[in-house]
Protein backbone atom coordinates (compact mmCIF):
# COMPACT_ATOMS: atom_id res chain seq x y z
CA UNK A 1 0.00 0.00 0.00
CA UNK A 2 0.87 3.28 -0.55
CA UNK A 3 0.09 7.21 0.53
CA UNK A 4 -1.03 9.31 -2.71
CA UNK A 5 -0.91 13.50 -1.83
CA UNK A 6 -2.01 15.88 -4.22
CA UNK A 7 -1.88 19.68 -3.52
CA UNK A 8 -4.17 22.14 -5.57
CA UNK A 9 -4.69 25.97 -5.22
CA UNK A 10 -7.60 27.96 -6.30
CA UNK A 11 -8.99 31.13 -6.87
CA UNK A 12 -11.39 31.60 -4.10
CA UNK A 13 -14.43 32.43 -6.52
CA UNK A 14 -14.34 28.85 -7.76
CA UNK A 15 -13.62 26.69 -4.55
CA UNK A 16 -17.39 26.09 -4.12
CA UNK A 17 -17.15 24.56 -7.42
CA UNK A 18 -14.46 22.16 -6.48
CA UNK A 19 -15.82 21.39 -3.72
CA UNK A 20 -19.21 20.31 -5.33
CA UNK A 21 -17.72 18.42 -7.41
CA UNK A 22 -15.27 16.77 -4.83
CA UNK A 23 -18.59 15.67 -3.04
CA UNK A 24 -20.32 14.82 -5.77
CA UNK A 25 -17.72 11.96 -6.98
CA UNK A 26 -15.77 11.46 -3.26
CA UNK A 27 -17.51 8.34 -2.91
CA UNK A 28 -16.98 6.71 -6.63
CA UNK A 29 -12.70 7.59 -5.86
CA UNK A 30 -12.99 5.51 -2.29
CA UNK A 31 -15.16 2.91 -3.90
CA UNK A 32 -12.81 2.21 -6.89
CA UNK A 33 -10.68 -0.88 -6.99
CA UNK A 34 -7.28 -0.35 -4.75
CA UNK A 35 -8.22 2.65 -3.01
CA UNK A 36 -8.46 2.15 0.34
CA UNK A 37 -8.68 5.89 2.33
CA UNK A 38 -10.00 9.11 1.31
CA UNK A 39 -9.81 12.48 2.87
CA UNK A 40 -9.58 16.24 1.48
CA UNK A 41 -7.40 18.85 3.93
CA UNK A 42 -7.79 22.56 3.37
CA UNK A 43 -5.09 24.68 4.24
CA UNK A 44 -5.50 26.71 7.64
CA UNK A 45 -3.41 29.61 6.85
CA UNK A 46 -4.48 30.13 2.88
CA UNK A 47 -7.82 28.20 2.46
CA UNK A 48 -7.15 28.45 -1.34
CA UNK A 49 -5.27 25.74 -0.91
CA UNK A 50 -6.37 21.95 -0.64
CA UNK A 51 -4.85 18.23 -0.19
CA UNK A 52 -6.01 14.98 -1.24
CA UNK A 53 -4.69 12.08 0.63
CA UNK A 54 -5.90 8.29 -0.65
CA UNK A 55 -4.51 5.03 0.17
CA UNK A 56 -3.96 2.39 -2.51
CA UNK A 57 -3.16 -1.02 -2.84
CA UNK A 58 -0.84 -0.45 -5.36
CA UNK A 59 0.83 2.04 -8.48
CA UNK A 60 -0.91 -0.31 -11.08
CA UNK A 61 -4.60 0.31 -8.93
CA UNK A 62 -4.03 4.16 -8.65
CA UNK A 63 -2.91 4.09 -12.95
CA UNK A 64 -6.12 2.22 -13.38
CA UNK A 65 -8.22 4.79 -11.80
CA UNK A 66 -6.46 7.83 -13.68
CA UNK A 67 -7.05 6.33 -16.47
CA UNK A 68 -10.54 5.69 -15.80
CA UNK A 69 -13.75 7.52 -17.23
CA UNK A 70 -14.42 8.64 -13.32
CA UNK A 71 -11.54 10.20 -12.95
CA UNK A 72 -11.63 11.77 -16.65
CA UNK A 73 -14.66 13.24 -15.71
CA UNK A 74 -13.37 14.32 -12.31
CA UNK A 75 -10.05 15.84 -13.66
CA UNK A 76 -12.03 18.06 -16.28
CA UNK A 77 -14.18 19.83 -14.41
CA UNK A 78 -11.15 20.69 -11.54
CA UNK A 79 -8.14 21.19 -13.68
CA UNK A 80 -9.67 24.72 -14.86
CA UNK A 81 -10.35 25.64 -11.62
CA UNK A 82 -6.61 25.70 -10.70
CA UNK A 83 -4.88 28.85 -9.87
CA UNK A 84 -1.44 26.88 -9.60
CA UNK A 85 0.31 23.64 -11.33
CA UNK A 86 -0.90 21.27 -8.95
CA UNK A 87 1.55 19.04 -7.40
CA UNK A 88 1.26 15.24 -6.47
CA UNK A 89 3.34 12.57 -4.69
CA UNK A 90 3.25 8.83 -4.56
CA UNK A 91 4.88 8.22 -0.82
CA UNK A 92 5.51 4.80 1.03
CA UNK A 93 4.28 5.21 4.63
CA UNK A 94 6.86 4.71 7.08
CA UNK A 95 5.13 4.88 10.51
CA UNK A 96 1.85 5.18 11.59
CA UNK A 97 0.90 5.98 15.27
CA UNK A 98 -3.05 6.35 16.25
């Protein structure tokens, strides 16, 4: 398994638009195959600014679902929203205390 973090900025008149469309399709991302955790972070300091944590099984499960109609779909109604390149990372978790 492994830790998937994506960081996206937007202009504030459009974050209610992300965010509709977030909620909208937040269930169809956790349900697909592989991904096991979903959760969206907004920034504290700038609140233009989100995250996107999810949890997958494996690379091959997470290049399934980006190359999936859902996430198609997803991707084209966000990526005009952004106010900033968004930036992602693939990371292996190392420790995990609850």
């Amino acid at each position: 398994m492994f830790v998937r973090i994506v960081k996206m900025s937007f202009n504030e008149n459009v974050i209610d638009l992300f965010l509709e469309n977030f909620d909208a399709n937040k269930h169809k991302i956790r349900g697909f195959e592989g991904c096991q955790f979903l959760e969206l972070y907004r920034d504290k300091n700038d609140t233009s600014i989100f995250f996107t944590y999810s949890y997958w099984d494996s690379e091959t499960d997470l290049e399934a679902y980006r190359q999936s109609d859902l996430f198609k779909n997803v991707w084209s109604k966000t990526k005009p929203l952004f106010n900033a390149k968004p930036e992602a990372w693939s990371v292996d978790k190392v420790t995990s205390l609850k």
